[in-house]
Protein backbone atom coordinates (compact mmCIF):
# COMPACT_ATOMS: atom_id res chain seq x y z
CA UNK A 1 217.98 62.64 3.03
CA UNK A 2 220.16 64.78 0.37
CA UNK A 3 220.55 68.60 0.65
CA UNK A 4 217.89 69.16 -2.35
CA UNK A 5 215.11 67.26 -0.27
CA UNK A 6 215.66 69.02 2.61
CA UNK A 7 215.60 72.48 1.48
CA UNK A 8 212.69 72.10 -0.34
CA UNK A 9 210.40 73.15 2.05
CA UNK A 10 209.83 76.07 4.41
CA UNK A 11 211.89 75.00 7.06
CA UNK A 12 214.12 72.89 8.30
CA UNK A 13 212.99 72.57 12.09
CA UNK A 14 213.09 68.71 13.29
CA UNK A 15 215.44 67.44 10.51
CA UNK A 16 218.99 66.23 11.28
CA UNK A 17 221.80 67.59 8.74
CA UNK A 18 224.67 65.47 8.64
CA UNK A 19 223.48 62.87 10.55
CA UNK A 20 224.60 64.89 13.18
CA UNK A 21 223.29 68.41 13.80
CA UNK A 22 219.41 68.58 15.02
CA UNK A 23 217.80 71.60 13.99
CA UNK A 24 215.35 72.83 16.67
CA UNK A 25 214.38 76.40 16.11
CA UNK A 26 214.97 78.74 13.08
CA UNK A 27 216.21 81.85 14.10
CA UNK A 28 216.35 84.15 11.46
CA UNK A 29 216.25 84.92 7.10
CA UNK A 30 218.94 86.02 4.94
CA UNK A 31 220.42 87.00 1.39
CA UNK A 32 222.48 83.99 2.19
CA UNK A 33 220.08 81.60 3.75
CA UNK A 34 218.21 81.03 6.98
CA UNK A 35 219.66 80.24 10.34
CA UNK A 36 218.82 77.64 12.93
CA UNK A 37 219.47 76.94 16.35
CA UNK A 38 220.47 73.12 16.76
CA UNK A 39 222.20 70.28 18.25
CA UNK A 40 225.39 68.84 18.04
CA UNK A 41 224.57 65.42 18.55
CA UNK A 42 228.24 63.81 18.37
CA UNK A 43 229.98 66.41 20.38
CA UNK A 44 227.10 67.49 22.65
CA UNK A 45 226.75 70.97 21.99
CA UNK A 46 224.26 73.49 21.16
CA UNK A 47 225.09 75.76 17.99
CA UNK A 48 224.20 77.63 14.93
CA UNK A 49 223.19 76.13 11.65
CA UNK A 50 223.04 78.37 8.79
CA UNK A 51 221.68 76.79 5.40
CA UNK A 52 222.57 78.77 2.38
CA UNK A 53 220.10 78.96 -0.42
CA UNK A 54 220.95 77.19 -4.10
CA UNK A 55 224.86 77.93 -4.98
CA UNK A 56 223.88 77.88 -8.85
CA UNK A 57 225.77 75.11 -10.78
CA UNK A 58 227.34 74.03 -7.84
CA UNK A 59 230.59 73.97 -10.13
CA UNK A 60 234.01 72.64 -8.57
CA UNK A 61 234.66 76.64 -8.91
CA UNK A 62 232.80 77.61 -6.43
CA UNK A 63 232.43 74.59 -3.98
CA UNK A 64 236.29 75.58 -3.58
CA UNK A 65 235.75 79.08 -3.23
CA UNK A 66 233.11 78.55 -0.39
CA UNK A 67 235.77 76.00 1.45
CA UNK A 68 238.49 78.47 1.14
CA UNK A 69 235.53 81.42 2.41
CA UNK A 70 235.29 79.17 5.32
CA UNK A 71 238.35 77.64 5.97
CA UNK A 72 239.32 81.84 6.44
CA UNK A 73 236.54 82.71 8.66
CA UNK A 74 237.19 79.06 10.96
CA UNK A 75 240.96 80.35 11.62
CA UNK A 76 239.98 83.80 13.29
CA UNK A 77 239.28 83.19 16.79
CA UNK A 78 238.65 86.28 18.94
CA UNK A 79 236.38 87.15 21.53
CA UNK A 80 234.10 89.27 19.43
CA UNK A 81 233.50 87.08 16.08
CA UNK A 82 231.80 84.00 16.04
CA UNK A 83 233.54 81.15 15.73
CA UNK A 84 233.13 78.80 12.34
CA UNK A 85 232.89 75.12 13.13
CA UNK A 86 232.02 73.67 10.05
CA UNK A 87 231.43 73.39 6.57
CA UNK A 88 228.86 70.61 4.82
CA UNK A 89 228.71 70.81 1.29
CA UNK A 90 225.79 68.18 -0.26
CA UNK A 91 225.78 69.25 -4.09
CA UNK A 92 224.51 72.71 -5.00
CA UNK A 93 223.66 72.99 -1.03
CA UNK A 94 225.99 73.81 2.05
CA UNK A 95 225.63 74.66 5.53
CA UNK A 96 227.68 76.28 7.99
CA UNK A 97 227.89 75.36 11.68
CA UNK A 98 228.77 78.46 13.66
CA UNK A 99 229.30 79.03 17.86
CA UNK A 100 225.56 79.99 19.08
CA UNK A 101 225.83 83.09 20.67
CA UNK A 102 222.82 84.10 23.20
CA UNK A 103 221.17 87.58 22.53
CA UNK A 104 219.60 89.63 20.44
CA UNK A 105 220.88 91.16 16.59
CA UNK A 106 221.95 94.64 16.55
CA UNK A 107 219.38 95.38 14.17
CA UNK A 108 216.95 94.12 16.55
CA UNK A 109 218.09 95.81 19.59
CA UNK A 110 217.57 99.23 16.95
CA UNK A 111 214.46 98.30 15.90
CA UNK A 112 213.12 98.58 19.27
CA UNK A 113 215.53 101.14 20.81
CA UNK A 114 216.84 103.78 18.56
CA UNK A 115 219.03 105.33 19.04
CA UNK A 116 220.82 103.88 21.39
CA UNK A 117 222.32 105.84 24.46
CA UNK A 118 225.98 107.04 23.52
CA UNK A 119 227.64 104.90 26.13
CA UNK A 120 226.20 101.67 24.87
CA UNK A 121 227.09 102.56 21.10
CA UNK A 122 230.44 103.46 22.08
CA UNK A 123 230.76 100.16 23.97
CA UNK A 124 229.18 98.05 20.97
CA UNK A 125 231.40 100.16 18.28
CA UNK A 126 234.57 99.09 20.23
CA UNK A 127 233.95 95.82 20.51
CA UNK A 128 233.21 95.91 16.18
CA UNK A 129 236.40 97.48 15.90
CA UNK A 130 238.46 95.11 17.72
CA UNK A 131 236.71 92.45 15.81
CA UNK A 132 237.57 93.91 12.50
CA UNK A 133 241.13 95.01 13.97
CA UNK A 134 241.86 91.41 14.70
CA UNK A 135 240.83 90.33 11.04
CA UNK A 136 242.60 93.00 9.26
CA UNK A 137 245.56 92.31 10.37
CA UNK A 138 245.33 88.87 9.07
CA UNK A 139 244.54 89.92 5.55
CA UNK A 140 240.70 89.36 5.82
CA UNK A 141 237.97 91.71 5.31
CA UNK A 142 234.04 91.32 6.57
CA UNK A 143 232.41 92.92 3.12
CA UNK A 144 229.13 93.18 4.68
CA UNK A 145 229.41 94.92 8.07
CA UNK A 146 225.52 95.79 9.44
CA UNK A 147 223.73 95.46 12.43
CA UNK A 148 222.18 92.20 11.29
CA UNK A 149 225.50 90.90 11.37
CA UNK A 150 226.35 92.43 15.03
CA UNK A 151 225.27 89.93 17.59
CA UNK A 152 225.03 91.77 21.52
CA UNK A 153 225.24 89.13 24.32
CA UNK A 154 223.05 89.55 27.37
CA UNK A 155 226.35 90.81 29.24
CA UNK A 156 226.69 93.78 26.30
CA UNK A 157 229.41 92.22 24.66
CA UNK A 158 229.06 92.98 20.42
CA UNK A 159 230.17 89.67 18.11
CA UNK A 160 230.55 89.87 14.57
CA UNK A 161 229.81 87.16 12.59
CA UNK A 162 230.00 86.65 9.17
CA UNK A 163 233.90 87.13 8.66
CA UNK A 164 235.16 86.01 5.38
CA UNK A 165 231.47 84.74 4.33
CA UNK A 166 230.17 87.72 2.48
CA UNK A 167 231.82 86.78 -0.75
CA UNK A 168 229.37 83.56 -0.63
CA UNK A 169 226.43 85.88 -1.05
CA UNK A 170 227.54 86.74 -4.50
CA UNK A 171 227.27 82.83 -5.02
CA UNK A 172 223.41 83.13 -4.34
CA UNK A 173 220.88 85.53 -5.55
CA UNK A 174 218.81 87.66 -3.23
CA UNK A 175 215.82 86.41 -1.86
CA UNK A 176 213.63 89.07 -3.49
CA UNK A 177 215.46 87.90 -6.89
CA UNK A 178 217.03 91.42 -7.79
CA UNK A 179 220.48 91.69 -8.62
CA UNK A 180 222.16 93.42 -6.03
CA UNK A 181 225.97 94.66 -5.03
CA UNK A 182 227.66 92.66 -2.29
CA UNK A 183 226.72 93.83 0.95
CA UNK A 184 223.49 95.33 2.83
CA UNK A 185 222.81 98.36 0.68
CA UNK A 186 222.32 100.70 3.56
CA UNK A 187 225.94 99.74 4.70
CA UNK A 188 227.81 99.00 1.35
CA UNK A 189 230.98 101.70 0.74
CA UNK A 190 230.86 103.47 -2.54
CA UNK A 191 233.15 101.54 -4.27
CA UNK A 192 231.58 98.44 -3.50
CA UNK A 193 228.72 100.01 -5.63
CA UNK A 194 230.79 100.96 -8.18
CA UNK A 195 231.44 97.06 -8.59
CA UNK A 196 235.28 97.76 -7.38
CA UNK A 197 236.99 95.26 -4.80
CA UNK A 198 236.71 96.46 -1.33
CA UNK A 199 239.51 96.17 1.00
CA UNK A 200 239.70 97.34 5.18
CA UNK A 201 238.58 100.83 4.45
CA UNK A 202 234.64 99.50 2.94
CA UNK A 203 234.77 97.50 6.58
CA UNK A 204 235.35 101.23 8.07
CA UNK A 205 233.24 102.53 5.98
CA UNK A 206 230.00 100.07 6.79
CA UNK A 207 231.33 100.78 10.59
CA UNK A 208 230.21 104.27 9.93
CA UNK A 209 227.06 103.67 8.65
CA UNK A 210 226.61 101.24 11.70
CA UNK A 211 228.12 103.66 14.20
CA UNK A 212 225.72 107.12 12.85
CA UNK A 213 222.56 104.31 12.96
CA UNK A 214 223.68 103.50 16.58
CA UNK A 215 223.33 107.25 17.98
CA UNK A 216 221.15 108.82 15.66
CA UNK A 217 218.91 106.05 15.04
CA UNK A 218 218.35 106.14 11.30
CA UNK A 219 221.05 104.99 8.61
CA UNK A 220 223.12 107.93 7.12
CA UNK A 221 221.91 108.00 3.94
CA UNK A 222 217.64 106.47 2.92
CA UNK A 223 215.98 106.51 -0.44
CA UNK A 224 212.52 104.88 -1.99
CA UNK A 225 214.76 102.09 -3.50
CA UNK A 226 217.73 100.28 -2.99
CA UNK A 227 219.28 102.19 -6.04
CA UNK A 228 218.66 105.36 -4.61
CA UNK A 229 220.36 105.07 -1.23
CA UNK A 230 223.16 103.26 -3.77
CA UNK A 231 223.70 107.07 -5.20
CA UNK A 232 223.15 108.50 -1.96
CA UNK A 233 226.43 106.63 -1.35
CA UNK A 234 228.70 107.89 -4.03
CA UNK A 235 227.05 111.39 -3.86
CA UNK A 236 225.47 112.64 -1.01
CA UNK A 237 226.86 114.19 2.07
CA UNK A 238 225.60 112.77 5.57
CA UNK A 239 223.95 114.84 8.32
CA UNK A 240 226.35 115.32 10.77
CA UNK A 241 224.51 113.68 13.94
CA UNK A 242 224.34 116.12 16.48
CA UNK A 243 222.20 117.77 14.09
CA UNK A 244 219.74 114.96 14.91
CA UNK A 245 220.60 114.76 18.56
CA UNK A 246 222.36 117.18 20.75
CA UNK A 247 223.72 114.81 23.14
CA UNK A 248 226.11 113.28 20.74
CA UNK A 249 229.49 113.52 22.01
CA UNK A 250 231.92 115.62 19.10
CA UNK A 251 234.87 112.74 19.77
CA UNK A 252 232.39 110.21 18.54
CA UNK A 253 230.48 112.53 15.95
CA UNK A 254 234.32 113.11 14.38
CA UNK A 255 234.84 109.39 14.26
CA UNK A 256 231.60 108.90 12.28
CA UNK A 257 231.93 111.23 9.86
CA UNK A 258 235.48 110.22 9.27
CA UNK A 259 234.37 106.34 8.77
CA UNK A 260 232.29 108.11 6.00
CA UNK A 261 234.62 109.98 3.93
CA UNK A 262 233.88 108.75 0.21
CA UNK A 263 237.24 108.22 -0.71
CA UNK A 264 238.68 105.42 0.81
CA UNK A 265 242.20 107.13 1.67
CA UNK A 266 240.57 109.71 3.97
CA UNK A 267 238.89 107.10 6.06
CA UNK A 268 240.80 105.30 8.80
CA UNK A 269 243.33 102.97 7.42
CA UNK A 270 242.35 99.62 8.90
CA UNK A 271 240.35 98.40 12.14
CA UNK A 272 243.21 99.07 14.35
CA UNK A 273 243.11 102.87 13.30
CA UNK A 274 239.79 103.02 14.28
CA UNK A 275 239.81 100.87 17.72
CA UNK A 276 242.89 103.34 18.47
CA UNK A 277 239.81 106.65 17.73
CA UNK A 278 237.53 105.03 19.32
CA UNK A 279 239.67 104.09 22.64
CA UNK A 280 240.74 107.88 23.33
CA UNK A 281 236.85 109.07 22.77
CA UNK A 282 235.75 109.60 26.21
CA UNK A 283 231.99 110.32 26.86
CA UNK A 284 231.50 113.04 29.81
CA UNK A 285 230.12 111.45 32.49
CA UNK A 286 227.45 112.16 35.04
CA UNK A 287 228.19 116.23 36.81
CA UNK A 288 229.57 115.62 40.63
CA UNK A 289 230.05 118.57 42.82
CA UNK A 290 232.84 118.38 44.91
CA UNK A 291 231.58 117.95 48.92
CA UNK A 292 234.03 117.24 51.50
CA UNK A 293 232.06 113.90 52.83
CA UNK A 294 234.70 112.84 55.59
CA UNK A 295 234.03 115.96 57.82
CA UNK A 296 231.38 116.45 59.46
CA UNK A 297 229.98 119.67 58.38
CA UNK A 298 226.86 121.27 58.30
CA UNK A 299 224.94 121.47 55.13
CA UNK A 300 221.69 122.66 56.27
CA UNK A 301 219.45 124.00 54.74
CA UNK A 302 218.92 120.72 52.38
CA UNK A 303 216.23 119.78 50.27
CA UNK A 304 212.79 118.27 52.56
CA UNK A 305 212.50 114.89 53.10
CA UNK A 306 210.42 113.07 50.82
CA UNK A 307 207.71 110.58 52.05
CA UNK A 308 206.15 108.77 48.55
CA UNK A 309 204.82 111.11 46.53
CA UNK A 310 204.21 114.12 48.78
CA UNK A 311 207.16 116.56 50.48
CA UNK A 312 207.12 116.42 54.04
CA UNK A 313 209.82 119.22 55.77
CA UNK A 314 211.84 118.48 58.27
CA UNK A 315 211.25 119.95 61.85
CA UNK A 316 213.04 122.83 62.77
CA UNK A 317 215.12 122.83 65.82
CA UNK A 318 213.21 122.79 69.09
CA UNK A 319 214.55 124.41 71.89
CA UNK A 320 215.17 122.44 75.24
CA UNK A 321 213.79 122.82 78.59
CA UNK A 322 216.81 123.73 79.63
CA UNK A 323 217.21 126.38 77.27
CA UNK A 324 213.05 127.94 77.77
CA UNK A 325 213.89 127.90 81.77
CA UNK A 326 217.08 129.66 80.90
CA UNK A 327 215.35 132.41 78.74
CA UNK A 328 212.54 132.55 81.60
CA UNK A 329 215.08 133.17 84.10
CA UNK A 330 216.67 136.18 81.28
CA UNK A 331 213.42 137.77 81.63
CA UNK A 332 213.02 137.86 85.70
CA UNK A 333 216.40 139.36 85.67
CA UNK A 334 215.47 141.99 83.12
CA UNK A 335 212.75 143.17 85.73
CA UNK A 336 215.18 142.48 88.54
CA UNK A 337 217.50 145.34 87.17
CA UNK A 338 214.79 148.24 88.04
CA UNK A 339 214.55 147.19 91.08
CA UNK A 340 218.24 148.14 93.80
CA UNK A 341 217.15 145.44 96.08
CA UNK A 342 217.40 142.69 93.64
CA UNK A 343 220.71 143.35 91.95
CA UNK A 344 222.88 140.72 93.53
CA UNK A 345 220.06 137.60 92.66
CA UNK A 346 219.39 139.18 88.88
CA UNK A 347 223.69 139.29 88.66
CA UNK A 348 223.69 134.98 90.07
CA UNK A 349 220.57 134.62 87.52
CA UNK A 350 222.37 136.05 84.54
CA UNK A 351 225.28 133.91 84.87
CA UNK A 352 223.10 130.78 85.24
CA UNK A 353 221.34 132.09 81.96
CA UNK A 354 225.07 132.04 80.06
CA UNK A 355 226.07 129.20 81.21
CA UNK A 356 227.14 126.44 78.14
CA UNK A 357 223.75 124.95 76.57
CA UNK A 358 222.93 121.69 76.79
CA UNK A 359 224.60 119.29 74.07
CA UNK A 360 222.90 117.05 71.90
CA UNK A 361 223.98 113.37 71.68
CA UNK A 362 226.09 113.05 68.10
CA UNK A 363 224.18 111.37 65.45
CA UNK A 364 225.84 108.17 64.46
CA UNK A 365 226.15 107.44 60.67
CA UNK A 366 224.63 104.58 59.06
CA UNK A 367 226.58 101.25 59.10
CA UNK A 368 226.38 97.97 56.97
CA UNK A 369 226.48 99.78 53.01
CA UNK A 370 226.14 97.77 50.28
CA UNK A 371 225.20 98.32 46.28
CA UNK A 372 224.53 96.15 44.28
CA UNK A 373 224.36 97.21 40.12
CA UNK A 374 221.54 95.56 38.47
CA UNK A 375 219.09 95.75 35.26
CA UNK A 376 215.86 98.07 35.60
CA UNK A 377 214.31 96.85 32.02
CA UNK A 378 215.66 97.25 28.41
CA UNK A 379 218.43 99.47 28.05
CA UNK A 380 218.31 100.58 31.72
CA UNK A 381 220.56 99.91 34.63
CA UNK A 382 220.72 100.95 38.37
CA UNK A 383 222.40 100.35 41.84
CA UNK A 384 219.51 99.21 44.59
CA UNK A 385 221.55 100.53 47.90
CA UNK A 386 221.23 99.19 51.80
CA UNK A 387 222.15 99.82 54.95
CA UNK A 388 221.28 99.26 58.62
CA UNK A 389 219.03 102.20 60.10
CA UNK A 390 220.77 104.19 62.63
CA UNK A 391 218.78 104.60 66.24
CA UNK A 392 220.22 107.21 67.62
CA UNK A 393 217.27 110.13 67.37
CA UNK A 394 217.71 109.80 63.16
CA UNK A 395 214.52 110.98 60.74
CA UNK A 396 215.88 110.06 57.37
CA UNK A 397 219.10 109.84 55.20
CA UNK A 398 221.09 111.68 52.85
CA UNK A 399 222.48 109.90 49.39
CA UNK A 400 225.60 110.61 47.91
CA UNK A 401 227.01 109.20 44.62
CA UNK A 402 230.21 109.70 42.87
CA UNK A 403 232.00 108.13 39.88
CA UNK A 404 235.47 107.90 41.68
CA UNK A 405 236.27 106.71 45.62
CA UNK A 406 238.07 109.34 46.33
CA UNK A 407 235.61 112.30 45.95
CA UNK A 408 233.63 114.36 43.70
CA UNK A 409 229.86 113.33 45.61
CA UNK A 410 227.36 114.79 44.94
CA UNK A 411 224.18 114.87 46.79
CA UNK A 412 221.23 112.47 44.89
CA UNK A 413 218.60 111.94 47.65
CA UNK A 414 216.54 112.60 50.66
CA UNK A 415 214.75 109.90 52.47
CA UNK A 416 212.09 109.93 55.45
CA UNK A 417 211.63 107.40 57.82
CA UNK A 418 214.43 106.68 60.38
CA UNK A 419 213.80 102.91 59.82
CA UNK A 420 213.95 103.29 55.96
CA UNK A 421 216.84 100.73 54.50
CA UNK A 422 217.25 100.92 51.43
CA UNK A 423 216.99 102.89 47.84
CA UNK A 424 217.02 102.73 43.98
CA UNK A 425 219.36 105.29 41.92
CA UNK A 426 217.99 104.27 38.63
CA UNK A 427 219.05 105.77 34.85
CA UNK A 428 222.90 104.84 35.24
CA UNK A 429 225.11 104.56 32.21
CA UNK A 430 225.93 101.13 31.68
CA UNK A 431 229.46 98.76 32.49
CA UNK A 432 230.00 101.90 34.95
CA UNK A 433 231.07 102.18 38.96
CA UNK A 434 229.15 103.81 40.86
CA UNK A 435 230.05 104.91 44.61
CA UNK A 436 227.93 105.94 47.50
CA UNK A 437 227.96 107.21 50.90
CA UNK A 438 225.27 107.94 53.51
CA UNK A 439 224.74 110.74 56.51
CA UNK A 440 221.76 110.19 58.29
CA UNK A 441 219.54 113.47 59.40
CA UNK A 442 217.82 114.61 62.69
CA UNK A 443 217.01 117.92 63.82
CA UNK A 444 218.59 119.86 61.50
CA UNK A 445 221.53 118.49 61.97
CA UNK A 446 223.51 115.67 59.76
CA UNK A 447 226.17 112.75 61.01
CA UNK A 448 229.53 111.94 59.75
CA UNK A 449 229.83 110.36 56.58
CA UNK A 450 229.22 106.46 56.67
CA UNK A 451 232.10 104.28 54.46
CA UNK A 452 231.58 103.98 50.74
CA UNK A 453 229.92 101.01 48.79
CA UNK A 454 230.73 100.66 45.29
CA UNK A 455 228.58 98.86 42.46
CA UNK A 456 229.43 97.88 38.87
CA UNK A 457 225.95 98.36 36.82
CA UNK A 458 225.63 95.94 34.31
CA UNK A 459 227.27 96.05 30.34
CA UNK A 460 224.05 95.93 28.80
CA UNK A 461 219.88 95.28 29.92
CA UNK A 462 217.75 93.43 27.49
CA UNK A 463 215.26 93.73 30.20
């Protein structure tokens, strides 16, 4: 069956290209085409099919120009851009066989959870970077960086894909028929609208658009019509972000706003300049008091132990019977002194009474620690913690966290129950370490430290 046949219906699903790659589900629409998920059938293998709508003439002009597109885009090979396969070309038709990468679009992920914590756009913008870094320095440029073009793996790891292919999309007309400059308008650099060849710096720029969507959740620049965000481009002056969120960290707000400049000399020069801003932007990380853990102090008062929902207090400390016959024996001697006769047995009572108290039994810490990071639902992550309950007179447990093993915890919990083993410390950035330490609680009093777990939370949570 020829290329023309097959795309003239709705969709390809069922039909073999090639005699060789099954098409099973179709994954997503285009200005260049749609994309399918399929089968390899001759090397066994599942990947991505995208068909591109009608070339035009189908000339020898631009059947060469798509090989050479391609050819360019199957010789980068990096961990974050997709890896071309293969090119079929059947007349005015072509296809392009591309690694499938499980996950979800950036411009899905946004859709649905905009904007995105700062962490997780950091992480996704480095992971661009290096992508673009990579092809830079080989003398190729994307053209059409935007989060439709972003692909985040379940682990959080960003992919571009795309690379080299955006040049093809001035081949085809857009699927609403309007002439259009190359690239997603919302992400295209001003002199891309101006009809002027882009180079590195409209990649950066697009980053920037990308990058502001990513922790402000709307595009720098919207308009009733494609043309108007156009002039928006060449014209306007972006909002800086933490004007639309406070939380945004100035480092990364600086980087944006940079990507953005309109001239192309005052952007960064290349991917690598930016991967280099992006690497030294540091986000501030969760506040840790500084508590000695390893001694065994006494911090009380402390916050009550919590049972469910409702506070229940701890017990205060309750004398011994050693201690209410002591102060019994106080008082007899108190009476004792008014009277001559009974001097010398109030003086032998009175020493009894000072004698050292009695000594509680020490409180044991809790033993067997572990964490373990783990997804909590879509863009959240936590650490569910366990240990073995101490039995040695214990009511509950203290939890202490900290974002380096050598100090800096700070306390995060109070548990009831003295055979309580376990707990959740849920809304934790994401690809961090997390480390924790226990003391468990009776009587007012707390143990000795137990050792520290660790736990890596997960890159990234679809949920």
């Amino acid at each position: 069956m020829s290329g023309t046949q097959l795309l003239g219906g709705r969709s390809l699903v069922g039909h073999v290209l090639a005699g060789r790659y099954s098409l099973s589900s179709l994954l997503g629409r285009g200005g260049m085409g749609e994309v399918y998920e399929a089968r390899d059938e001759v090397l066994r293998r599942d990947v991505a099919v995208k068909v591109l709508h009608d070339l035009g003439s189908g000339d020898r002009r631009s059947i060469a120009r798509l090989r050479r597109e391609a050819r360019t885009a199957a010789g980068l090979v990096h961990s974050n851009i997709v890896a071309v396969h293969d090119l079929v070309v059947a007349g005015a038709h072509a296809f392009i066989v591309m690694e499938l990468v499980p996950g979800r679009s950036l411009r899905q992920i946004l859709a649905y959870a905009a904007p995105l914590p700062p962490a997780v756009g950091l992480r996704i913008a480095r992971d661009v970077a290096d992508a673009l870094a990579y092809a830079h320095s080989r003398g190729v440029t994307h053209r059409d960086i935007a989060p439709g073009n972003v692909i985040v793996r379940p682990d959080g790891r960003a992919k571009v894909l795309d690379f080299g292919l955006a040049r093809v999309e001035e081949l085809t007309p857009a699927l609403d028929g309007s002439p259009s400059p190359p690239g997603t308008v919302a992400y295209v650099s001003p002199e891309q609208v101006e009809g002027r060849d882009g180079d590195a710096r409209s990649d950066v720029y697009s980053f920037g658009c990308v990058l502001y969507e990513m922790v402000t959740g709307r595009p720098p620049f919207e308009g009733a019509s494609p043309a108007a965000v156009a002039a928006q481009h060449l014209h306007a002056i972006p909002v800086p972000p933490s004007a639309l969120r406070g939380d945004v960290p100035p480092r990364l707000e600086q980087v944006a706003l940079r990507c953005l400049m309109k001239e192309p000399e005052h952007r960064f020069s290349s991917g690598a300049a930016l991967l280099a801003a992006l690497e030294t932007t540091d986000l501030p990380g969760p506040g840790a008091a500084t508590l000695p853990l390893r001694a065994n102090i006494r911090l009380w008062p402390t916050p009550p132990l919590r049972a469910d929902s409702s506070t229940m207090p701890l017990p205060g400390v309750v004398p011994t019977r050693r201690r209410r016959w002591a102060a019994g024996v106080a008082a007899i001697a108190g009476l004792a002194l008014v009277t001559i006769t009974a001097l010398p047995i109030a003086r032998a009572l009175m020493l009894q009474a000072h004698e050292t108290p009695h000594t509680p039994p020490p409180l044991l810490a809790p033993t067997g620690i572990v964490a373990q990071g783990a997804c909590d639902g879509f863009l959240k992550s936590r650490v569910d913690v366990s240990w073995v309950p101490t039995v040695s007179r214990t009511s509950g447990y203290e939890v202490y966290r900290s974002t380096s093993p050598t100090g800096g915890f700070e306390f995060i919990a109070r548990i009831a129950g003295r055979r309580t083993t376990s707990f959740r410390d849920v809304g934790l950035g994401f690809g961090d370490t997390y480390y924790y330490v226990l003391r468990s609680v009776a009587r007012g009093r707390l143990s000795p430290a137990s050792e520290t777990a660790s736990a890596e939370t997960p890159s990234f949570c679809f949920g």
